[in-house]
Protein backbone atom coordinates (compact mmCIF):
# COMPACT_ATOMS: atom_id res chain seq x y z
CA UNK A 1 -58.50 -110.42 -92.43
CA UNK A 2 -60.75 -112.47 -93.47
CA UNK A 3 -60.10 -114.26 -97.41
CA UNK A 4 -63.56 -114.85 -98.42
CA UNK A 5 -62.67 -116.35 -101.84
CA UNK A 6 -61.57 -119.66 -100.39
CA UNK A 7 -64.46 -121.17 -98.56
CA UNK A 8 -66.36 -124.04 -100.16
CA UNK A 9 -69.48 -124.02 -101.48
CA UNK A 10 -71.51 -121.70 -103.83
CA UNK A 11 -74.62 -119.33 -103.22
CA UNK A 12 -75.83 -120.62 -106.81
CA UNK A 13 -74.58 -124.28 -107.08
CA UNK A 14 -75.86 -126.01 -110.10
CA UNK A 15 -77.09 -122.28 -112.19
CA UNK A 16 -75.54 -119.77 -114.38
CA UNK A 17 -74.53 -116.64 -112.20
CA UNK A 18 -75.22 -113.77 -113.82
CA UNK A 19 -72.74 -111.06 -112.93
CA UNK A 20 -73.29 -107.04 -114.18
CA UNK A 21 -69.98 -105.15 -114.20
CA UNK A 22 -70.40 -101.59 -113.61
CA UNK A 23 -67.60 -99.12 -114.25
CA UNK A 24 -67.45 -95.34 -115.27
CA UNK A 25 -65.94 -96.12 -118.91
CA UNK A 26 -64.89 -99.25 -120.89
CA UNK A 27 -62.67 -100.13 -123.10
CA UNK A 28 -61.64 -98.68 -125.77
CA UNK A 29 -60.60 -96.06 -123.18
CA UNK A 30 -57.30 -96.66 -121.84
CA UNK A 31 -56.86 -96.51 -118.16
CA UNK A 32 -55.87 -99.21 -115.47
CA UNK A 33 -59.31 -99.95 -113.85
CA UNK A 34 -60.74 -100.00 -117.14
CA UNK A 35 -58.11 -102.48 -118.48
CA UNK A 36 -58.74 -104.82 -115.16
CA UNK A 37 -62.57 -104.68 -116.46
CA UNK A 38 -62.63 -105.36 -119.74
CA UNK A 39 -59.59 -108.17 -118.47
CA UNK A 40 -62.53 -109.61 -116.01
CA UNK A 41 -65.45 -109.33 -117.63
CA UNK A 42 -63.35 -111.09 -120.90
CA UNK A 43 -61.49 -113.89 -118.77
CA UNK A 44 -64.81 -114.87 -116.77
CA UNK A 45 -67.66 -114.52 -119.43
CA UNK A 46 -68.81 -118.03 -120.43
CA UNK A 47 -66.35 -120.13 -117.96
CA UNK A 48 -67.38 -122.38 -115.51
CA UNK A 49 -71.11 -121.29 -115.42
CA UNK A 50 -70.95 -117.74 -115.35
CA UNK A 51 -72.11 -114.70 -117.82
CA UNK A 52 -70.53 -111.46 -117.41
CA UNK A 53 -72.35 -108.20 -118.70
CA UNK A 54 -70.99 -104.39 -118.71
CA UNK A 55 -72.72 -101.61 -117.99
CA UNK A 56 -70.83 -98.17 -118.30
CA UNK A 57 -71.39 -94.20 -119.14
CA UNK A 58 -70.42 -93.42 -122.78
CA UNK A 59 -68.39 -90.32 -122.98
CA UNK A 60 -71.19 -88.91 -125.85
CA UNK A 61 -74.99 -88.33 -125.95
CA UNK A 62 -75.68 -91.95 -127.54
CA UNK A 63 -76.54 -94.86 -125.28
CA UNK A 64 -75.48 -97.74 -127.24
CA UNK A 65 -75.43 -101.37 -126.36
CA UNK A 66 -72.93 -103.94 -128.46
CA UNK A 67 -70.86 -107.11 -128.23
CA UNK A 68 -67.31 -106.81 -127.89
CA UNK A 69 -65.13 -109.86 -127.62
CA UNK A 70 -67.92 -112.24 -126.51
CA UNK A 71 -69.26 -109.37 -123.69
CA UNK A 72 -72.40 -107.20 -123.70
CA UNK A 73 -71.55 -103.59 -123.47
CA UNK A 74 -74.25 -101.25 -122.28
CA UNK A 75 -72.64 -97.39 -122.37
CA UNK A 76 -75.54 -94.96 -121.20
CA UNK A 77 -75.11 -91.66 -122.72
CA UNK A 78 -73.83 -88.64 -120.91
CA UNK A 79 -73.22 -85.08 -121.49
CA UNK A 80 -69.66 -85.73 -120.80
CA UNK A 81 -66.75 -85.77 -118.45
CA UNK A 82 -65.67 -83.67 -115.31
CA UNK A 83 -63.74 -84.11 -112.87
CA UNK A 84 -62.58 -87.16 -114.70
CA UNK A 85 -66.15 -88.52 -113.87
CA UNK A 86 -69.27 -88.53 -116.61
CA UNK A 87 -72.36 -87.32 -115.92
CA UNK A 88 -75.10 -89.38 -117.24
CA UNK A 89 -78.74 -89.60 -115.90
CA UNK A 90 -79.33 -92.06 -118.11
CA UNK A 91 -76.93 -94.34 -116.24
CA UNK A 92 -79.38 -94.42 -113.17
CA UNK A 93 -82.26 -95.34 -115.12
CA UNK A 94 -80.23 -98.08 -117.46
CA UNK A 95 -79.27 -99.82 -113.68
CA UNK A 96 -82.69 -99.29 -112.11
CA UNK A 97 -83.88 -101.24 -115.61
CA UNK A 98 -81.21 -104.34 -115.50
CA UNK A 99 -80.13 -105.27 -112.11
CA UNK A 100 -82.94 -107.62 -111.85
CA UNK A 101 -81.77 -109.56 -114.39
CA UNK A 102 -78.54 -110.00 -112.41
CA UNK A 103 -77.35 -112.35 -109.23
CA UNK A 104 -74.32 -110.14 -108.92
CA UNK A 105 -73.48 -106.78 -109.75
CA UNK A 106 -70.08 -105.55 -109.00
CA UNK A 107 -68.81 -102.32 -109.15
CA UNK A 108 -65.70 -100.67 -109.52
CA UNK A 109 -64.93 -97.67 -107.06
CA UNK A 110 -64.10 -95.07 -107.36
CA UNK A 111 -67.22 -93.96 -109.18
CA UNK A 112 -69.72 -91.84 -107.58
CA UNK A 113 -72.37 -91.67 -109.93
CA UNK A 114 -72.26 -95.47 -109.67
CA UNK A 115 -72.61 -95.39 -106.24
CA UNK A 116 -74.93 -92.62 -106.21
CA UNK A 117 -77.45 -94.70 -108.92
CA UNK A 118 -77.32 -97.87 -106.04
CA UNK A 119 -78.21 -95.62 -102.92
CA UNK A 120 -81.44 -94.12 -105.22
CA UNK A 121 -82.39 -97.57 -106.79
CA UNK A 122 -81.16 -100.01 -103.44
CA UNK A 123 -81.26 -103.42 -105.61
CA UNK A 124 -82.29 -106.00 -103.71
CA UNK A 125 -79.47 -108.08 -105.10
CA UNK A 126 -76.50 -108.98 -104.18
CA UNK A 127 -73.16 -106.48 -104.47
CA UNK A 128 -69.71 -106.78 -105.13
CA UNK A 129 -67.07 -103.73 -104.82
CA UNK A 130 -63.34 -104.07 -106.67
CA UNK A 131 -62.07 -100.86 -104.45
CA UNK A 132 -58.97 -99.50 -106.88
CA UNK A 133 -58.15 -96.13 -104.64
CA UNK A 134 -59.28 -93.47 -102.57
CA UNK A 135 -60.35 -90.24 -104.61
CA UNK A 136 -56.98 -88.04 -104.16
CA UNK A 137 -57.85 -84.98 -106.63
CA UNK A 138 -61.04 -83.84 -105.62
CA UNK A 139 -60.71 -84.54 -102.50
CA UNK A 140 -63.35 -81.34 -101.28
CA UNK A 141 -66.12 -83.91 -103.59
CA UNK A 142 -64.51 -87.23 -101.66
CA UNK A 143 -65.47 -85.61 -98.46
CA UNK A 144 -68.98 -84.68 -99.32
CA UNK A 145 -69.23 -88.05 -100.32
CA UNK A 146 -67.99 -89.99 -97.73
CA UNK A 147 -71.40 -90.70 -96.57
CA UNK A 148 -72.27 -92.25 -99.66
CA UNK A 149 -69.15 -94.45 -99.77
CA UNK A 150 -69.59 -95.95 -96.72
CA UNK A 151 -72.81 -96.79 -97.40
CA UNK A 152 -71.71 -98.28 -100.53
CA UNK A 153 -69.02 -100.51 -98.58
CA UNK A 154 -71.62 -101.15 -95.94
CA UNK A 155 -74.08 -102.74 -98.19
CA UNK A 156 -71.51 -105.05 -100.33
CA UNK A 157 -71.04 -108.76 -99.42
CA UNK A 158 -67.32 -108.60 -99.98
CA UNK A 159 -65.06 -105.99 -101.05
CA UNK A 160 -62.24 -107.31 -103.50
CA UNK A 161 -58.78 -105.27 -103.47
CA UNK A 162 -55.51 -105.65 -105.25
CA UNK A 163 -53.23 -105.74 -102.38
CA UNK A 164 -53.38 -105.37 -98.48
CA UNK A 165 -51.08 -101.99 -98.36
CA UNK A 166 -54.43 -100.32 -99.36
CA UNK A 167 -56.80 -101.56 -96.69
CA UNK A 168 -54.15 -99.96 -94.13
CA UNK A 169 -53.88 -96.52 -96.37
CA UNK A 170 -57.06 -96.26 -97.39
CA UNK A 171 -59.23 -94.14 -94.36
CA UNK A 172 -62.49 -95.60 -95.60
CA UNK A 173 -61.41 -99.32 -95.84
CA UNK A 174 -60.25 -99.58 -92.61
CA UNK A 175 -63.47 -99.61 -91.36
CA UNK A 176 -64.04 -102.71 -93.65
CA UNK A 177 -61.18 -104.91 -93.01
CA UNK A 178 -63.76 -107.97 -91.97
CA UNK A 179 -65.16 -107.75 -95.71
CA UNK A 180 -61.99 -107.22 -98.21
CA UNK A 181 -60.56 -109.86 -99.72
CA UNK A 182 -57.17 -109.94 -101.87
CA UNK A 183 -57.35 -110.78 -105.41
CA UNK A 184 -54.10 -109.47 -106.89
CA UNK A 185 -54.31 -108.18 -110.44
CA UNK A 186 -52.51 -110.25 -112.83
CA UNK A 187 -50.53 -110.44 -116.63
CA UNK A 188 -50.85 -112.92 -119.63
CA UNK A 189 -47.55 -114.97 -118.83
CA UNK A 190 -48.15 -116.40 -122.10
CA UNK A 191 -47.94 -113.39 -124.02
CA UNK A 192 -45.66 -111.32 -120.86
CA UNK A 193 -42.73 -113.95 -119.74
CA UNK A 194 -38.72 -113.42 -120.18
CA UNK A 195 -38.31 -115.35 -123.54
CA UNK A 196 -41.20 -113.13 -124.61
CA UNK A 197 -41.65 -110.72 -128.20
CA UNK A 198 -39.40 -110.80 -131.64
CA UNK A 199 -35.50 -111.16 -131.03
CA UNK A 200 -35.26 -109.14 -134.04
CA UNK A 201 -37.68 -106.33 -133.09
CA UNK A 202 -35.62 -106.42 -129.93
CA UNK A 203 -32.27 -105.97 -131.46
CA UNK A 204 -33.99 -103.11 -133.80
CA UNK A 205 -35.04 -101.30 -130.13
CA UNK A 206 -32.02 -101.63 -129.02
CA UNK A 207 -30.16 -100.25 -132.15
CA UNK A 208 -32.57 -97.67 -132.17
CA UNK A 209 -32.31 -96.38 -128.34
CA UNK A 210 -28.73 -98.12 -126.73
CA UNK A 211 -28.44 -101.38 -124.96
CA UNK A 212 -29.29 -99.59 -121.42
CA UNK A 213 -32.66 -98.27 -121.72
CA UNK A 214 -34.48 -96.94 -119.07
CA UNK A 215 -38.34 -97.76 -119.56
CA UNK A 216 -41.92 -96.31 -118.37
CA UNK A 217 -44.79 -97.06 -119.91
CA UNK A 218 -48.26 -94.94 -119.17
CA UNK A 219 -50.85 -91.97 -119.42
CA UNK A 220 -48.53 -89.09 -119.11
CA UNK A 221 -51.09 -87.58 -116.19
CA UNK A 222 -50.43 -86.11 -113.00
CA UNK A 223 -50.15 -88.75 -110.48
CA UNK A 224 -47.79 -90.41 -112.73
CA UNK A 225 -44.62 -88.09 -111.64
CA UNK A 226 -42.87 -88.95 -115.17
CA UNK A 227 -40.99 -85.83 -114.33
CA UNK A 228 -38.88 -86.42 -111.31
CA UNK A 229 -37.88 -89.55 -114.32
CA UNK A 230 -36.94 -87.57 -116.28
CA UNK A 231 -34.69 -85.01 -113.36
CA UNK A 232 -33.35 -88.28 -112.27
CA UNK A 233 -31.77 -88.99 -116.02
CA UNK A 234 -29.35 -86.26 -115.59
CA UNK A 235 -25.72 -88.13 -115.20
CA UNK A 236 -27.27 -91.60 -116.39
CA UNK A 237 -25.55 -93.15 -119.08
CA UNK A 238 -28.66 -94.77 -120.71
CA UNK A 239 -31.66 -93.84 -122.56
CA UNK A 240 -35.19 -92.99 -121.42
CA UNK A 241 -38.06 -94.29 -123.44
CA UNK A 242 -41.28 -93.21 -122.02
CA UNK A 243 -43.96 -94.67 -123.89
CA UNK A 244 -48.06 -92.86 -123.24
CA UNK A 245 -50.12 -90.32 -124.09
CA UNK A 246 -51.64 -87.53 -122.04
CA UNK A 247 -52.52 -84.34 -121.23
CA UNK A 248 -48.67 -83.75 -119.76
CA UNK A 249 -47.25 -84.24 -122.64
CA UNK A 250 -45.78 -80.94 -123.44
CA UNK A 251 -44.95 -80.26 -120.63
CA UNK A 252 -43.20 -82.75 -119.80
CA UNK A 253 -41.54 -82.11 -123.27
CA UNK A 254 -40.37 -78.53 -122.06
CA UNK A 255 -38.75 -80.38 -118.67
CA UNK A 256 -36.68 -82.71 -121.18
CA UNK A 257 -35.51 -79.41 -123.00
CA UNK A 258 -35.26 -77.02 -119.94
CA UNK A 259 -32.24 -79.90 -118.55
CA UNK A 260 -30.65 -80.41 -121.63
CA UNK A 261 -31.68 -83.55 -122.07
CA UNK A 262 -32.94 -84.00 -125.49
CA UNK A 263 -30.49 -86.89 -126.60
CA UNK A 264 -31.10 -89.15 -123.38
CA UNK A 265 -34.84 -89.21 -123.66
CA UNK A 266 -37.75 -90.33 -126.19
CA UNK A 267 -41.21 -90.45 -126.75
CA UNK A 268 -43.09 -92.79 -128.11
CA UNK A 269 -46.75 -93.43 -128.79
CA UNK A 270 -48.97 -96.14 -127.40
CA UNK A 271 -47.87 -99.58 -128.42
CA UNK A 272 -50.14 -102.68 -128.64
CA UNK A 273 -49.98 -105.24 -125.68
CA UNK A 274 -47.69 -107.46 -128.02
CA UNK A 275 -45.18 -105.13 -129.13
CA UNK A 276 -44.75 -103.68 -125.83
CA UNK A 277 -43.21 -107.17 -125.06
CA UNK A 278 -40.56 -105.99 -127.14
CA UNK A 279 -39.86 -103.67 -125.43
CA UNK A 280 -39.75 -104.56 -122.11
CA UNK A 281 -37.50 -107.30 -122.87
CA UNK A 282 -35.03 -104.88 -124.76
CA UNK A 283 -34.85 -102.19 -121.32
CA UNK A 284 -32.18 -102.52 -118.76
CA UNK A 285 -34.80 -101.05 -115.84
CA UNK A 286 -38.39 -100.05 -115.50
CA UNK A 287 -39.74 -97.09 -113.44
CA UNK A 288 -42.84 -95.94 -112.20
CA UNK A 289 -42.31 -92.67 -110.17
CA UNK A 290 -46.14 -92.03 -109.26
CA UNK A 291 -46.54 -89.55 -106.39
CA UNK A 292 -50.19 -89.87 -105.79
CA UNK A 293 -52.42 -93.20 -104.10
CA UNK A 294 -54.68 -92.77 -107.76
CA UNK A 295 -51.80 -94.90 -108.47
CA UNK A 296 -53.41 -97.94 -106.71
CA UNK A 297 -51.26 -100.78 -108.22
CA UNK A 298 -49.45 -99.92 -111.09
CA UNK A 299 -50.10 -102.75 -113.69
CA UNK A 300 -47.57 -101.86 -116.01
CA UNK A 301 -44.75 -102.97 -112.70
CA UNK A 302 -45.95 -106.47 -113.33
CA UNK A 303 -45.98 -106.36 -117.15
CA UNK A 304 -42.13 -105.16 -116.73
CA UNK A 305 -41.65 -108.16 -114.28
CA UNK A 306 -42.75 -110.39 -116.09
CA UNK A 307 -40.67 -109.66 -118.52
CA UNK A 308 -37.81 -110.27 -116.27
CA UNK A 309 -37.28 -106.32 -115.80
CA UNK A 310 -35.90 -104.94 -112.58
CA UNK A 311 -38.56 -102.37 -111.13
CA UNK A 312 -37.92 -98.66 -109.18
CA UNK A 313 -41.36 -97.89 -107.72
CA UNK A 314 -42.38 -95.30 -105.06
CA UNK A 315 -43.88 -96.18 -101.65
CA UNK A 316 -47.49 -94.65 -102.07
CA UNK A 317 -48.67 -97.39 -99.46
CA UNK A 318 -50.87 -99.25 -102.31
CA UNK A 319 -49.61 -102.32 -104.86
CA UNK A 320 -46.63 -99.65 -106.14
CA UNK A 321 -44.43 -101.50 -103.05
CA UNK A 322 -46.36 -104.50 -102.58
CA UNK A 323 -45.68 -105.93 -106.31
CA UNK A 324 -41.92 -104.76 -106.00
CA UNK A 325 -40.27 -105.97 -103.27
CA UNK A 326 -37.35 -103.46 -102.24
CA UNK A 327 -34.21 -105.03 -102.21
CA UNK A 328 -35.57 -108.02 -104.23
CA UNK A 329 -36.99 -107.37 -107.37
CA UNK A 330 -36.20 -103.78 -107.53
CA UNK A 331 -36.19 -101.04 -105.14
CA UNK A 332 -38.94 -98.86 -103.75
CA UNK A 333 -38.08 -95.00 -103.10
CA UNK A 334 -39.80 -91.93 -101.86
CA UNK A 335 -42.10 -89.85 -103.80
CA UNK A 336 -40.94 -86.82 -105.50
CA UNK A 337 -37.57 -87.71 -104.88
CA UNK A 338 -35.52 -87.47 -108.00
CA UNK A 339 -32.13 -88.21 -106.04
CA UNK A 340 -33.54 -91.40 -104.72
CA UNK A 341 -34.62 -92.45 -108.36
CA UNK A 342 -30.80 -91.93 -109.77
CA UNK A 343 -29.09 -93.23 -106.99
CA UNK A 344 -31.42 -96.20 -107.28
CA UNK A 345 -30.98 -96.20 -111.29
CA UNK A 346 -27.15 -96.06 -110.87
CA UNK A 347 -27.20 -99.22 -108.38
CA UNK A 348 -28.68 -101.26 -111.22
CA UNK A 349 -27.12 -100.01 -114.24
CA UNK A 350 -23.58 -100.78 -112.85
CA UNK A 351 -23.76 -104.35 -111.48
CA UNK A 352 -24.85 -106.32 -113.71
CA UNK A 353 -25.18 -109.48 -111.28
CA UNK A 354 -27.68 -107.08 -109.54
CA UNK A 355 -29.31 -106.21 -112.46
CA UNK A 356 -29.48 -109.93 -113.57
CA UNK A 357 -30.76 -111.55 -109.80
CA UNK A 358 -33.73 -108.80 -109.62
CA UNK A 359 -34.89 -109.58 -112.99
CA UNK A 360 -34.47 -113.06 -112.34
CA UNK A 361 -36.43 -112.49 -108.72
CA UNK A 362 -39.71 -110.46 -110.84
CA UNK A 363 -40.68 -112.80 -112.57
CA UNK A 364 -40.61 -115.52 -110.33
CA UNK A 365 -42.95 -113.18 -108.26
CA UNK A 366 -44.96 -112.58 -110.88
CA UNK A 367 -45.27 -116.31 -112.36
CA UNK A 368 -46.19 -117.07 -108.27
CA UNK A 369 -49.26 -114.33 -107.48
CA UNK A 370 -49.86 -112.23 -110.49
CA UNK A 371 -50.83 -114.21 -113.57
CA UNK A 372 -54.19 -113.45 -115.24
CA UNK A 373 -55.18 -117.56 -114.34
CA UNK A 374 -55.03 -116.61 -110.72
CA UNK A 375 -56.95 -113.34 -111.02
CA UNK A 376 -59.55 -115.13 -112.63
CA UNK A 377 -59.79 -117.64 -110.12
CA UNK A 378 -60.03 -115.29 -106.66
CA UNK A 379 -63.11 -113.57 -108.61
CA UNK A 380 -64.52 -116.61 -109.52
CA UNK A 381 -64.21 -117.86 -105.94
CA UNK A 382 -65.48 -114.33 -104.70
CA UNK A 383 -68.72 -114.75 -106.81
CA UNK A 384 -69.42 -117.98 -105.91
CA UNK A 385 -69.41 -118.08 -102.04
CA UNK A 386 -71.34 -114.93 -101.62
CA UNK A 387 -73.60 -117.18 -98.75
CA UNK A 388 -70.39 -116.89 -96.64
CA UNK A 389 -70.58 -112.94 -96.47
């Protein structure tokens, strides 16, 4: 494979590079792509020569355009969401208006109408793809689309992805190997490390919810598999704190009460990025159980990590099992496998010299590929040797 971001030399030595994110939302919407956008566009804007704008669909008729921490945020209106995708017009003719102000614009897949507004406008400027996952839901509207996708990947310079399990998963990246280049996504060490958070406000968790808490932390959505968590808490002496919002909510409510498990789990609503330090460093073990590849990386596994958390992940073949090393800083089990999940949970929660060596082993992993410093580098290096592609 060839690593693009570490070649000398720059495509726009000695000017400002002008760089146009384009995503299907922005923040304040809460979702992981969105998160590693507004993280980007943020950690990049006005460093080292380069100006980073934003275009995106609002999720409303308004187009609006406004400054958010230092970034310009373009949202075109649309007359809302399906298929967890807006539908805008005015996107198309927003792009086919900016990108000549632009040296780079970058998109984030997957988004069709993004792709679809670059096949009808072709920019004759250089492009950039961040390639998150495959579309796994609709999968009858992936196919249709496939054309457009790999025409997409055809015409970028270099396609950045998050780890190399997803080049090998993904069926339309394999035919792009020669372009993809790993960035890794990364965490605020600063703010995310084991000495992290309030001692106090720590002590107060653990009051609150035991000394052996059992954490996850997300949107409570389908891919997430919160519920073969929650099956694998039966026999665990420990609580479950699952912290998100989401459209599963109830229903994963009813699961909690349908196997009598009421005391042994808890909900909780979003929590800042600061106070979730908290409580990461007051949990015994963190879990993601996703069972679909829309879980592409899993950024709250290196949040946990950093924290010094031991990790249970699922093998998905994306970041789930490339940021958690089985055996090492956690373990990695099957999907949908509630069995695997407590037999894995029970393995940590009664050795604590396990317990203690995988936390120990996270965030050395973390402090040695995933910080935000070294995201913000491979990007910078992408942008900047675009001649090589």
């Amino acid at each position: 494979m060839e690593d693009r971001g570490t070649s000398a030399g720059s495509a726009f030595e000695g000017t400002a590079v002008k760089i146009l994110q384009i995503n299907k939302l922005y923040h304040p919407v809460v979702g992981g792509i969105e998160t590693i956008v507004r993280q980007t566009a943020e950690g990049i804007n006005n460093t080292g020569g380069f100006t980073v704008d934003v275009l995106a669909c609002n999720d409303r008729f308004k187009t609006t355009t406004g400054t958010i921490q230092g970034v310009s945020v373009t949202r075109a209106s649309s007359i809302g969401i399906f298929f967890s995708m807006p539908v805008s017009i005015r996107f198309i003719s927003l792009l086919n208006k900016m990108w000549r102000g632009y040296d780079v614009l970058h998109i984030h897949l997957p988004f069709p109408l993004g792709e679809l507004a670059l096949w009808l406008i072709r920019p004759k400027t250089r492009i950039v793809v961040t390639y998150h996952s495959d579309i796994v839901r609709q999968r009858l509207i992936s196919s249709a689309l496939s054309w457009l996708h790999t025409w997409v990947l055809g015409h970028a310079e270099s396609i950045a992805v998050s780890n190399p399990n997803i080049i090998e998963s993904s069926h339309l990246l394999k035919n792009f190997k020669t372009k993809c280049t790993i960035i890794p996504f990364g965490v605020d060490t600063k703010m995310l490390n084991p000495d992290s958070g309030t001692p106090a406000k720590q002590e107060e968790i653990q009051k609150s919810y035991g000394k052996r808490i059992v954490l996850f932390v997300g949107r409570l959505v389908y891919y997430k598999g919160v519920e073969y968590l929650i099956r694998a808490m039966k026999g665990i002496d420990a609580r479950l704190v699952i912290i998100g919002e989401g459209p599963l909510k109830q229903k994963l409510l009813t699961e909690v009460r349908d196997n009598g498990l009421e005391p042994a789990v808890t909900f909780l609503p979003y929590r800042p990025q600061d106070e979730l330090a908290d409580y990461y460093r007051a949990a015994s073990v963190f879990v993601l159980p996703s069972i679909y590849k829309s879980e592409a990386f899993g950024i709250t596994i290196i949040e946990a990590m950093a924290c010094g958390l031991p990790v249970i992940s699922t093998e998905l073949g994306t970041g789930t099992s490339y940021a958690n090393q089985d055996g090492r800083t956690g373990y990695v089990v099957p999907p949908r496998d509630s069995d695997a999940i407590h037999r894995a949970l029970i393995r940590l929660l009664s050795d604590n010299t396990v317990l203690s060596k995988m936390g120990k082993a996270a965030f050395t992993r973390v402090r040695t590929g995933f910080t935000m410093e070294s995201m913000m580098n491979g990007y910078k290096k992408l942008y900047t040797n675009l001649h090589d592609e």
